[in-house]
Protein backbone atom coordinates (compact mmCIF):
# COMPACT_ATOMS: atom_id res chain seq x y z
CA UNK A 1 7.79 21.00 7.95
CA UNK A 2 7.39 23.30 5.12
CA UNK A 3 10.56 22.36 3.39
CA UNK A 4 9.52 18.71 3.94
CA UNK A 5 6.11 18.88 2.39
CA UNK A 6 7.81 20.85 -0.80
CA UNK A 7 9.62 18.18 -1.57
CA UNK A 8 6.90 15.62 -1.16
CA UNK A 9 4.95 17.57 -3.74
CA UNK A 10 7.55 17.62 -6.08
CA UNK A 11 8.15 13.92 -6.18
CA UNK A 12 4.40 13.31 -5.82
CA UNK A 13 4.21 15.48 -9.26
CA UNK A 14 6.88 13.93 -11.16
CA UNK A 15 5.89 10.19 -10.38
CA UNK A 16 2.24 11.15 -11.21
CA UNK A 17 3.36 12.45 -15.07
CA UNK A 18 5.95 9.32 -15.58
CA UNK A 19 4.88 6.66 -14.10
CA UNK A 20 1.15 4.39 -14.22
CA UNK A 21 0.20 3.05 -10.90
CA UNK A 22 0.67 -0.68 -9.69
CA UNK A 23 -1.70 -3.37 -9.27
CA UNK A 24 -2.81 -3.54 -5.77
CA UNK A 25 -1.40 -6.94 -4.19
CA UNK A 26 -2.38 -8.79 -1.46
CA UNK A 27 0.84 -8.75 0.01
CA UNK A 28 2.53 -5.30 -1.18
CA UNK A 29 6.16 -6.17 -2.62
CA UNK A 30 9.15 -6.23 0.11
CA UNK A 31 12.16 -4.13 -2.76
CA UNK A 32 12.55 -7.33 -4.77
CA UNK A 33 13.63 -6.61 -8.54
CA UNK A 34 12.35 -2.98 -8.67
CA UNK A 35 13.86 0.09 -9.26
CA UNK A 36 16.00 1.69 -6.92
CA UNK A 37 14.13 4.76 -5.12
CA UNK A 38 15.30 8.49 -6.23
CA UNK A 39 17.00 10.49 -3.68
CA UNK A 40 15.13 13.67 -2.36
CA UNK A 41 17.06 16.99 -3.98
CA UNK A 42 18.48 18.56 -1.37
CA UNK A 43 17.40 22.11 -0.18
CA UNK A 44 19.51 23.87 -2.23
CA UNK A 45 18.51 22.64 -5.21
CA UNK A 46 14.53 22.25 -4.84
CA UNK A 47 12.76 23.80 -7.15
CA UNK A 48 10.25 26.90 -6.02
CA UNK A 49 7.25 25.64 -5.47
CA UNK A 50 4.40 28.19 -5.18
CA UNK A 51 3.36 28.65 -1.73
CA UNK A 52 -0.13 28.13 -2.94
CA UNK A 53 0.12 24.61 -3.86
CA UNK A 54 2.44 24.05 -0.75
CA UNK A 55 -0.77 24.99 0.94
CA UNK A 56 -3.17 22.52 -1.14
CA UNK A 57 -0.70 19.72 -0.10
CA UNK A 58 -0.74 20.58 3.41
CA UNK A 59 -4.57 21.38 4.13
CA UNK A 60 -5.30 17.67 1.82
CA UNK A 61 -2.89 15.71 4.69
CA UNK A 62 -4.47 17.68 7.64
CA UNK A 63 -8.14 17.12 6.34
CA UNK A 64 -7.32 13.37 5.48
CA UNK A 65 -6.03 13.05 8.95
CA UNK A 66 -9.21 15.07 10.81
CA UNK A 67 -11.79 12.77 8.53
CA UNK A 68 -9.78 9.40 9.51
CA UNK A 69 -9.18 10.20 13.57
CA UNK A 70 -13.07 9.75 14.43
CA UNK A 71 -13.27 6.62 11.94
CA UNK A 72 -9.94 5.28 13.41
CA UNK A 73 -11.09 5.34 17.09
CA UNK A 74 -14.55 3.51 15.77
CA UNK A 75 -12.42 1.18 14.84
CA UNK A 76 -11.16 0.31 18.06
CA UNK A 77 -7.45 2.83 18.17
CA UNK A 78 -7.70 4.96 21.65
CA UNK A 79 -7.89 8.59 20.98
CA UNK A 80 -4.55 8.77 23.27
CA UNK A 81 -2.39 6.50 21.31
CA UNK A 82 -3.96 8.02 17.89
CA UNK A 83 -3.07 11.66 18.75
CA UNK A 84 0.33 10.26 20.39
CA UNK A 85 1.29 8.51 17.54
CA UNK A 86 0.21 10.45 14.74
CA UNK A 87 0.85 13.99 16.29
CA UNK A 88 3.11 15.73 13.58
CA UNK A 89 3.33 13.23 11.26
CA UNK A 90 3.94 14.23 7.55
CA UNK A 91 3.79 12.15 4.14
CA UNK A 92 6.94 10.67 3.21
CA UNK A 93 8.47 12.03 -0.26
CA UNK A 94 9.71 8.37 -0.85
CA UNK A 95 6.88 6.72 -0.07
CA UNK A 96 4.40 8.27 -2.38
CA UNK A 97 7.10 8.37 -5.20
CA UNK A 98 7.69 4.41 -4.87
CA UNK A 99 3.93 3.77 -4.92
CA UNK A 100 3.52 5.60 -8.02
CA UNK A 101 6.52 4.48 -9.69
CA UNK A 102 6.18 1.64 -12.22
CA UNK A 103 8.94 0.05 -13.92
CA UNK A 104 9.98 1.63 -17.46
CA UNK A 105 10.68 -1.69 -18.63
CA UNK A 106 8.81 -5.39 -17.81
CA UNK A 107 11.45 -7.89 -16.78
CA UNK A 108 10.79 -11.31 -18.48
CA UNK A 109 10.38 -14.10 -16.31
CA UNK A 110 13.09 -16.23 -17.29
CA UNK A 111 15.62 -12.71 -16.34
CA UNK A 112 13.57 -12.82 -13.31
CA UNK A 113 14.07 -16.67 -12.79
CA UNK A 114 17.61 -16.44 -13.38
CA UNK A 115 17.94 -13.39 -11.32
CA UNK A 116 15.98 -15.26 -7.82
CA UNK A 117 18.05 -18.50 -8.66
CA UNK A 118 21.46 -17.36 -8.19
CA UNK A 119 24.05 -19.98 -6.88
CA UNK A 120 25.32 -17.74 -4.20
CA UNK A 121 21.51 -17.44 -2.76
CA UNK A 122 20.93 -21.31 -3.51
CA UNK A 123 24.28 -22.31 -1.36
CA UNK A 124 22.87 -20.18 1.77
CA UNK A 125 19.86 -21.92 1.92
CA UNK A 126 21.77 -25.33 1.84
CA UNK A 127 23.55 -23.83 4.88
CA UNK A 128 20.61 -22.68 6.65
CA UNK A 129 18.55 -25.67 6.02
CA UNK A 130 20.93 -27.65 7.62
CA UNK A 131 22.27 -25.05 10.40
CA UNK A 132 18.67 -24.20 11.62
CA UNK A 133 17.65 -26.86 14.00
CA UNK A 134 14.31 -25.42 14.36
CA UNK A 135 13.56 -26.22 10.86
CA UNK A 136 12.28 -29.66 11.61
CA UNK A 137 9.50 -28.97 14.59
CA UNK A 138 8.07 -25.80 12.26
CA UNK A 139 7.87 -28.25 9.42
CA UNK A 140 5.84 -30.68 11.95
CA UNK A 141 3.77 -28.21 13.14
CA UNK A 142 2.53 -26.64 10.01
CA UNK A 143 3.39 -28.66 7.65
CA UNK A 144 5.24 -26.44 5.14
CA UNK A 145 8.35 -27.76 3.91
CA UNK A 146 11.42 -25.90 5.75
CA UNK A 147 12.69 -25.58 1.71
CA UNK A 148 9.44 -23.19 0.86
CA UNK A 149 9.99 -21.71 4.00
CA UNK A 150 13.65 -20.86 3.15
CA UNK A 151 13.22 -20.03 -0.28
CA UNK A 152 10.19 -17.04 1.19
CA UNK A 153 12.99 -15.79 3.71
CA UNK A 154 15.76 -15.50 1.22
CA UNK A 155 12.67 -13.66 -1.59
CA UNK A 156 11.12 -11.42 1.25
CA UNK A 157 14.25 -9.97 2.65
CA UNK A 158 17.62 -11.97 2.04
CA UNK A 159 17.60 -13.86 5.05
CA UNK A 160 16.63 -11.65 7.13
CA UNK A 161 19.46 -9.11 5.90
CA UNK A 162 17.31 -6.51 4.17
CA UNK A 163 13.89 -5.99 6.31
CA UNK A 164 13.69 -2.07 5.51
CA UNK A 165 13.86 0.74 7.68
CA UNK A 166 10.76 2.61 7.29
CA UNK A 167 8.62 4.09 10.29
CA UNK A 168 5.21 1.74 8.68
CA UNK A 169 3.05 4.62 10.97
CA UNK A 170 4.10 6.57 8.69
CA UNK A 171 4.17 4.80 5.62
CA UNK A 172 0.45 3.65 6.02
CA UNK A 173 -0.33 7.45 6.65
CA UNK A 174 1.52 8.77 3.62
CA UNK A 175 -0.21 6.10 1.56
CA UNK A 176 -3.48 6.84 3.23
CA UNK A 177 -3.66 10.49 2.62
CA UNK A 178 -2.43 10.18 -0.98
CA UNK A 179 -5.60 8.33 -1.66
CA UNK A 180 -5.08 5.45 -4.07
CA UNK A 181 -4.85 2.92 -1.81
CA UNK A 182 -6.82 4.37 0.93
CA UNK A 183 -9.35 2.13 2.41
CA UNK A 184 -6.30 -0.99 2.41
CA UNK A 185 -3.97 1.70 3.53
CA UNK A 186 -6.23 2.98 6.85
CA UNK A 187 -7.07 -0.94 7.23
CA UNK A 188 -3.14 -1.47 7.81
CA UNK A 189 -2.47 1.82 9.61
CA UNK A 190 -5.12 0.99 12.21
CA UNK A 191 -3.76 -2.23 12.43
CA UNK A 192 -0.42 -0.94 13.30
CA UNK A 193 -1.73 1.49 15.95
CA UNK A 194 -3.31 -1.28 17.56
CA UNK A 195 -0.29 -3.18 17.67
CA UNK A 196 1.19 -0.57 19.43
CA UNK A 197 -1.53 0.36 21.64
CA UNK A 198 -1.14 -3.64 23.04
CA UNK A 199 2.33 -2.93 24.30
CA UNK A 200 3.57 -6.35 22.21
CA UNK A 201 5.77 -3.84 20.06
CA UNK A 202 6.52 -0.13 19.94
CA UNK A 203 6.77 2.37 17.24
CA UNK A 204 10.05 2.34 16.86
CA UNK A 205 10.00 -1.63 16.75
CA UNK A 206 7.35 -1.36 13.89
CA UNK A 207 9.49 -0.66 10.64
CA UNK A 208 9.95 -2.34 7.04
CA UNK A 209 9.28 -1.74 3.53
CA UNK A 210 8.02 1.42 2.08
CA UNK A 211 4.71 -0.41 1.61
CA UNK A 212 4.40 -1.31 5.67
CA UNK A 213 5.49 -5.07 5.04
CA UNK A 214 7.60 -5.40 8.26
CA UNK A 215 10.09 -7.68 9.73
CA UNK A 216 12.55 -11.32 7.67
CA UNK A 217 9.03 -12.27 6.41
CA UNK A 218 7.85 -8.94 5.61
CA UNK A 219 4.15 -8.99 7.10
CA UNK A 220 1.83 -6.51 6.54
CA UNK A 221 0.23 -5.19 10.10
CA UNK A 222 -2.78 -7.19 9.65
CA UNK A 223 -1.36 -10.24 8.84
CA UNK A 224 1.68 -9.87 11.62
CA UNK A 225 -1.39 -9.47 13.93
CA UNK A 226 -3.63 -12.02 12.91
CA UNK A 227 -0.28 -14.75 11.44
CA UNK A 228 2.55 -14.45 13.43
CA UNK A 229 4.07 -17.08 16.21
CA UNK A 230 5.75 -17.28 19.30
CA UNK A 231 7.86 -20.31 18.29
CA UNK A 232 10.88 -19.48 20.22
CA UNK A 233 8.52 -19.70 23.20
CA UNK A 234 10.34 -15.93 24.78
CA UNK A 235 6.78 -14.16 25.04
CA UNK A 236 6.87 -12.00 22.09
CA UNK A 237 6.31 -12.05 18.41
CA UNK A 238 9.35 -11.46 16.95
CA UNK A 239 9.55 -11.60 13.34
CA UNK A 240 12.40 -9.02 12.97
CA UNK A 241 15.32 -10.41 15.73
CA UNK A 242 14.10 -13.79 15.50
CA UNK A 243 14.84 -16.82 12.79
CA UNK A 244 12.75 -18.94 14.09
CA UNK A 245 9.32 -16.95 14.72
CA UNK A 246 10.01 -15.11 11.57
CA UNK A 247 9.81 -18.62 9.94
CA UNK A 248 7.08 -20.43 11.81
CA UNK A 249 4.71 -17.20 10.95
CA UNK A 250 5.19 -17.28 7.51
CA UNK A 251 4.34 -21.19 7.94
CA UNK A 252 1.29 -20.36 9.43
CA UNK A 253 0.56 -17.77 6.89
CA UNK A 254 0.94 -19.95 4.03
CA UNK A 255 -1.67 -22.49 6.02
CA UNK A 256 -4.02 -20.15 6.35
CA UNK A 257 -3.78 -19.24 2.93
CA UNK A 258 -4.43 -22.87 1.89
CA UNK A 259 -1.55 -24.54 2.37
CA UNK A 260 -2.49 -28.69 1.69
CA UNK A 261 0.40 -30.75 3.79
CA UNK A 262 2.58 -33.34 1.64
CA UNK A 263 1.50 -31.93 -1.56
CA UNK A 264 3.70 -29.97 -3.89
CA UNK A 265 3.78 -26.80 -5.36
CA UNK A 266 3.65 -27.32 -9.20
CA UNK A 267 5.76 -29.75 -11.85
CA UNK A 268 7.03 -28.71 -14.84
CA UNK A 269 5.27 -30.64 -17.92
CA UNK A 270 5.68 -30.96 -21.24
CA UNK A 271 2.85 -30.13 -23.56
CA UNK A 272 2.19 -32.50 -27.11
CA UNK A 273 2.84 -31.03 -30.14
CA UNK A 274 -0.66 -29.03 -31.26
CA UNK A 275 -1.53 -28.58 -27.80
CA UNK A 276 -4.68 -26.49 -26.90
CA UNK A 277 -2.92 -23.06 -25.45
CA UNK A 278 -6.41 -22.00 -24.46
CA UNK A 279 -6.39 -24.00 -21.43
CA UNK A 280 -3.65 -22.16 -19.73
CA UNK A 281 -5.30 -20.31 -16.73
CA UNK A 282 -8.42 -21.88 -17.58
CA UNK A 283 -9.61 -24.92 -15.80
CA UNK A 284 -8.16 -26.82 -12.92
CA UNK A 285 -8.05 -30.65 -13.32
CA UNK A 286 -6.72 -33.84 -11.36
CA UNK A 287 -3.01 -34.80 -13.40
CA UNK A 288 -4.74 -37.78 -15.06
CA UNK A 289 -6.95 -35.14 -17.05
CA UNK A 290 -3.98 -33.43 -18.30
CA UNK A 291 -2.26 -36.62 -19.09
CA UNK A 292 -5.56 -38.14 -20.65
CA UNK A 293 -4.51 -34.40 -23.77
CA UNK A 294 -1.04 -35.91 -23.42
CA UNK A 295 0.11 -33.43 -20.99
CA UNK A 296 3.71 -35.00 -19.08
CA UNK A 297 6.09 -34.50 -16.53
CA UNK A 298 8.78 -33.51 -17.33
CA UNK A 299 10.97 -35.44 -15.25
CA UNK A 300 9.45 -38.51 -16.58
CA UNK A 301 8.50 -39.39 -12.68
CA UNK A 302 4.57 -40.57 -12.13
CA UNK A 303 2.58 -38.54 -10.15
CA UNK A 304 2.52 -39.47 -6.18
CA UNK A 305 -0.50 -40.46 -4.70
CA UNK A 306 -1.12 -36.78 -2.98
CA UNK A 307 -0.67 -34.90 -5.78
CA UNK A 308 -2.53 -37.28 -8.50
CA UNK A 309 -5.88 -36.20 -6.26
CA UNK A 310 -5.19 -32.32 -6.71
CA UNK A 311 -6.81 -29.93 -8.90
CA UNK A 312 -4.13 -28.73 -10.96
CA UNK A 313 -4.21 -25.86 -13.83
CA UNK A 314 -1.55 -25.36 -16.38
CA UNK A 315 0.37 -21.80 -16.40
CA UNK A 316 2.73 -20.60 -18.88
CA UNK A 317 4.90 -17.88 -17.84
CA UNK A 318 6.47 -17.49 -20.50
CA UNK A 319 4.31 -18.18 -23.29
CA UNK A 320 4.38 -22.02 -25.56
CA UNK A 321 7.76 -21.36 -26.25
CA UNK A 322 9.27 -21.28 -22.42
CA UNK A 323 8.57 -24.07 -19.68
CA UNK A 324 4.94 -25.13 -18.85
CA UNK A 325 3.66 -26.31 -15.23
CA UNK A 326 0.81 -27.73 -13.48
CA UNK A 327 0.45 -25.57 -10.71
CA UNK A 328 -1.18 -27.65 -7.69
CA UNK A 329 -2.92 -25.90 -5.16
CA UNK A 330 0.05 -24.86 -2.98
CA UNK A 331 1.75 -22.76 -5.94
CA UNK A 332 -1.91 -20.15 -5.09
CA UNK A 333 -1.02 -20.98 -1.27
CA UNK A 334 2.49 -18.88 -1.97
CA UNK A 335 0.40 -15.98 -3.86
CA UNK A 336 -0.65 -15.55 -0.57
CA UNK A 337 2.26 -13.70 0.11
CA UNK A 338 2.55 -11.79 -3.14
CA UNK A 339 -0.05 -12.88 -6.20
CA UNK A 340 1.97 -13.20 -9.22
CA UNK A 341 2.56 -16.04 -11.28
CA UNK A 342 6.66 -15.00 -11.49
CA UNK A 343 6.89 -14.55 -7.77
CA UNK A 344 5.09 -17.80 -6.79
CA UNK A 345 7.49 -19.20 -9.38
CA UNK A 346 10.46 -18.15 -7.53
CA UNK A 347 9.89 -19.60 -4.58
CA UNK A 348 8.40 -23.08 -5.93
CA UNK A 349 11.64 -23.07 -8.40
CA UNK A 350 13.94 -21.70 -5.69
CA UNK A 351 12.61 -24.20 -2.67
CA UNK A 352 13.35 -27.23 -5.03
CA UNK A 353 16.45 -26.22 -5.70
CA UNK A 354 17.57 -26.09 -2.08
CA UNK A 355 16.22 -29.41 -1.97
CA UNK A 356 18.46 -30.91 -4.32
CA UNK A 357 16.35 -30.75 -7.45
CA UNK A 358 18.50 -29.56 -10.81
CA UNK A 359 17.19 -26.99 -13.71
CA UNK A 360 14.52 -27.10 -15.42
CA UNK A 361 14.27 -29.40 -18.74
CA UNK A 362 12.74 -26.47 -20.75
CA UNK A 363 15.11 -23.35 -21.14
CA UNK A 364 13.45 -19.87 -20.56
CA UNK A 365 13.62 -18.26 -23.66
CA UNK A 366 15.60 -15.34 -24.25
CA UNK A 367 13.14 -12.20 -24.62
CA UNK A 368 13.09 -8.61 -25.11
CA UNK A 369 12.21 -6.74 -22.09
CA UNK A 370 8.71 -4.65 -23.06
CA UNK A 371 8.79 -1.21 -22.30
CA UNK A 372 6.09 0.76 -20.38
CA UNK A 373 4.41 1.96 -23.35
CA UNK A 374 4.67 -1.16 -25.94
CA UNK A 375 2.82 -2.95 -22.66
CA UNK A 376 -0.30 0.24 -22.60
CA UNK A 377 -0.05 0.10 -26.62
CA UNK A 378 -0.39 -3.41 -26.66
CA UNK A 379 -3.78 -2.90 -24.39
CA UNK A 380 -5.21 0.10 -26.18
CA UNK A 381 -4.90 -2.11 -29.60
CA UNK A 382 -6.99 -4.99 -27.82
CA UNK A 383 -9.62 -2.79 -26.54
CA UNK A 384 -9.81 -1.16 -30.12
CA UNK A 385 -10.29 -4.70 -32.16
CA UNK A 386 -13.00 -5.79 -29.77
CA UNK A 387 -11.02 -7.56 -27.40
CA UNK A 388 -11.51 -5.99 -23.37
CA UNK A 389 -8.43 -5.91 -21.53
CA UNK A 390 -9.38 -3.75 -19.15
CA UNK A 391 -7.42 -0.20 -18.26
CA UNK A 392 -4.33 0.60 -20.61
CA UNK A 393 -2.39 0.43 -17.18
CA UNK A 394 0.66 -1.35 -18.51
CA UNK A 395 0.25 -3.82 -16.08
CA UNK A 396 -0.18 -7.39 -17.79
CA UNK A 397 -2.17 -9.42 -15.60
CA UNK A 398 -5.21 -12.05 -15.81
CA UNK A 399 -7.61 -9.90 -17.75
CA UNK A 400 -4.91 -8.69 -20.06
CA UNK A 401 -3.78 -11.93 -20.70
CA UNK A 402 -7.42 -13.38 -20.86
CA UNK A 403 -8.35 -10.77 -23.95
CA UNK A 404 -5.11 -11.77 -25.38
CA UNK A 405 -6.08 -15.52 -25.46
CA UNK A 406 -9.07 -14.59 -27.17
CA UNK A 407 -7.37 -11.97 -29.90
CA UNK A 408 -4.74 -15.07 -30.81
CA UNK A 409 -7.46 -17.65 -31.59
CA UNK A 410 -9.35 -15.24 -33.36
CA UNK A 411 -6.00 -14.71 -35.58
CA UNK A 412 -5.14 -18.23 -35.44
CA UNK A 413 -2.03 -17.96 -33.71
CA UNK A 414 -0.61 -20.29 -30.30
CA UNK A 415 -3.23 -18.67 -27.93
CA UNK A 416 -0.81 -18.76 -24.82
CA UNK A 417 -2.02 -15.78 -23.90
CA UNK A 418 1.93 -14.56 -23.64
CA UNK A 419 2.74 -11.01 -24.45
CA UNK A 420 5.85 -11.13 -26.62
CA UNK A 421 7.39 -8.30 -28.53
CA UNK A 422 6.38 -9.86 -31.75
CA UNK A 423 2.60 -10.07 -30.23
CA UNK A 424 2.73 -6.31 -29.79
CA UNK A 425 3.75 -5.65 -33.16
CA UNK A 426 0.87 -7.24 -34.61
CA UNK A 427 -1.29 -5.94 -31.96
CA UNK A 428 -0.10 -2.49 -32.72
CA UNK A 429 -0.04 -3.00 -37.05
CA UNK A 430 -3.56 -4.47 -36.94
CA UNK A 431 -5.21 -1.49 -34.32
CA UNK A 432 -2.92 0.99 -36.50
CA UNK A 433 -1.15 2.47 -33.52
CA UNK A 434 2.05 3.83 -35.66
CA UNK A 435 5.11 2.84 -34.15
């Protein structure tokens, strides 16, 4: 156990100093398009730790663990299954490293895009969609089209090919004890205990991602308790052996995060020529409001009668020089399972092209991945010229992006709110952050 613990605290050390910590999600990512863990160094070539911190380490997991066993079984988790089940457990290494790790360089979305959109992934989901003669009653019953069901299958773990092989107990309890994520952490880690406490699934049945998202559909404990189906009708909830309840739970997850029936996901528009930027991420209009600032789809097509009647707001991933979309009320239905703008992209983009649907009409443009610390520079320089962007985290997200909005109108420039390399420069020269 000693030797174990060392090298947790090593890892734990060196993602601390390297890395800045993720956004918390509301579904934690299955291993998507993220770095590929480090392996543990082997015992021969761990560096000495001193025994004294090996002790810190140690004494912080077993007081975490005495303070959260009372709070655990008020929370409903017998005392027998909680000592049963958590009885030697020690942080895993990997986990902690993976939670602190954040990518060195930002992906653009159109690499992203191009990367979920591959024509070997796109021909498997023809297959499937017409293979899978369950397809049709889960579409009935929920009514989520079997292509956005595909297209979350083949994101969340390759068809079911790639589900992880973590023990989540442990994950949640590593995660827990580390402290950043605690309260969600314990939330999930109870949530798993009960699960196993109600004989539906056993330990060893409950594994997945390093961040406890289990199973083809990756659900988190709470949600595979609260979300997932019998639809295969053989008594159990299986949403790691089984196609079929794998799908019809993430169906009803995407319902019960607001899934609308017969409406879409988003259309890709184009936008007039001195088009107010400001209004991406801003409000949320019926089509005919866009149309009435000479907003269009891009197909050409008119607007069916469902989707005319939907609130729609205008997102551009990519800033005014990529591809623009009104994003209906579905496209925050998929967030559900992960809220970003790329990800709920990806599946939208993905599902229509298992459909049948072609490209888009406006290219992705080809950008310069932002490293790490042009993304915190770029969010110290706001904060210094007045503009709040909140934490220099390096994590560009709606408050970033907000702040930016404001700092281009202010400086007269597109105000898409888009975080380009050039935008950074000028962020950077006008803050006087040397290069």
């Amino acid at each position: 156990m000693a030797l174990d613990r060392r090298v947790f605290l090593v890892l734990l050390l060196a993602g601390c100093a390297e890395t800045a910590p993720h956004p918390q999600m509301t579904h934690p990512p299955a291993p998507k398009p993220a770095s590929q863990p480090q392996t543990p160094q082997t015992p021969s070539t761990t560096p000495a730790i001193p025994q004294t911190q090996v002790d810190a380490e140690t004494q912080a997991f077993d007081a975490w663990l005495a303070d959260f066993r009372p709070r655990a079984i008020a929370a409903g988790v017998s005392p027998q299954v909680f000592d049963r089940e958590l009885s030697g457990v020690t942080p895993n290494p990997r986990v902690i490293s993976l939670d602190s790790r954040q990518p060195e360089f930002s992906k653009p979305v159109g690499a992203y895009i191009a990367g979920v959109i591959s024509d070997d992934r796109i021909a498997i989901g023809r297959a499937k969609r017409e293979q899978l003669a369950f397809l049709p009653q889960i579409e009935a019953r929920y009514g989520v089209p079997r292509d956005i069901l595909l297209a979350v299958w083949a994101m969340e773990s390759a068809f079911g090919k790639l589900q992880g092989d973590f023990d989540v107990v442990r994950s949640m309890a590593s995660l827990a004890a580390d402290g950043r994520r605690r309260a969600w952490a314990e939330g999930e880690l109870i949530a798993a205990l009960k699960i196993i406490e109600s004989g539906e699934d056993t330990r060893e049945q409950l594994k997945g991602s390093w961040a406890g998202a289990m199973g083809q559909t990756q659900f988190l404990p709470s949600s595979y308790r609260a979300t997932a189906v019998d639809f295969d009708g053989d008594g159990r909830r299986d949403i790691w052996g089984s196609d079929a309840d794998s799908l019809a739970s993430a169906a009803n997850l995407l319902v019960k995060g607001g899934w609308k029936p017969g409406v879409g996901w988003a259309k890709e528009v184009i936008l007039p020529a001195g088009f107010d930027y400001s209004l991406a991420e801003g409000p949320r209009e019926i089509p005919a409001w866009w149309e009435e600032k000479g907003v269009r789809r891009a197909d050409g097509l008119p607007w069916t009668a469902a989707d005319a009647a939907q609130p729609a707001g205008l997102i551009l991933p990519a800033g005014a020089a990529g591809p623009a979309f009104l994003a209906l009320p579905n496209h925050f239905a998929i967030r559900t399972y992960n809220n970003s703008t790329s990800y709920a992209l990806g599946i939208g983009l993905l599902a229509d092209r298992f459909g049948g649907g072609g490209p888009l009409v406006t290219p992705w443009p080809q950008e310069t991945a932002l490293s790490l610390s042009d993304r915190m520079a770029a969010q110290i320089a706001l904060a210094r010229v007045g503009f709040n962007p909140g934490p220099a985290d390096g994590v560009i997200g709606a408050n970033t992006r907000k702040a930016l909005r404001a700092w281009q109108q202010s400086q007269q420039l597109p105000a898409d709110g888009y975080l380009s390399s050039d935008m950074v420069a000028r962020l950077k020269a006008q803050a006087g952050i040397t290069p």
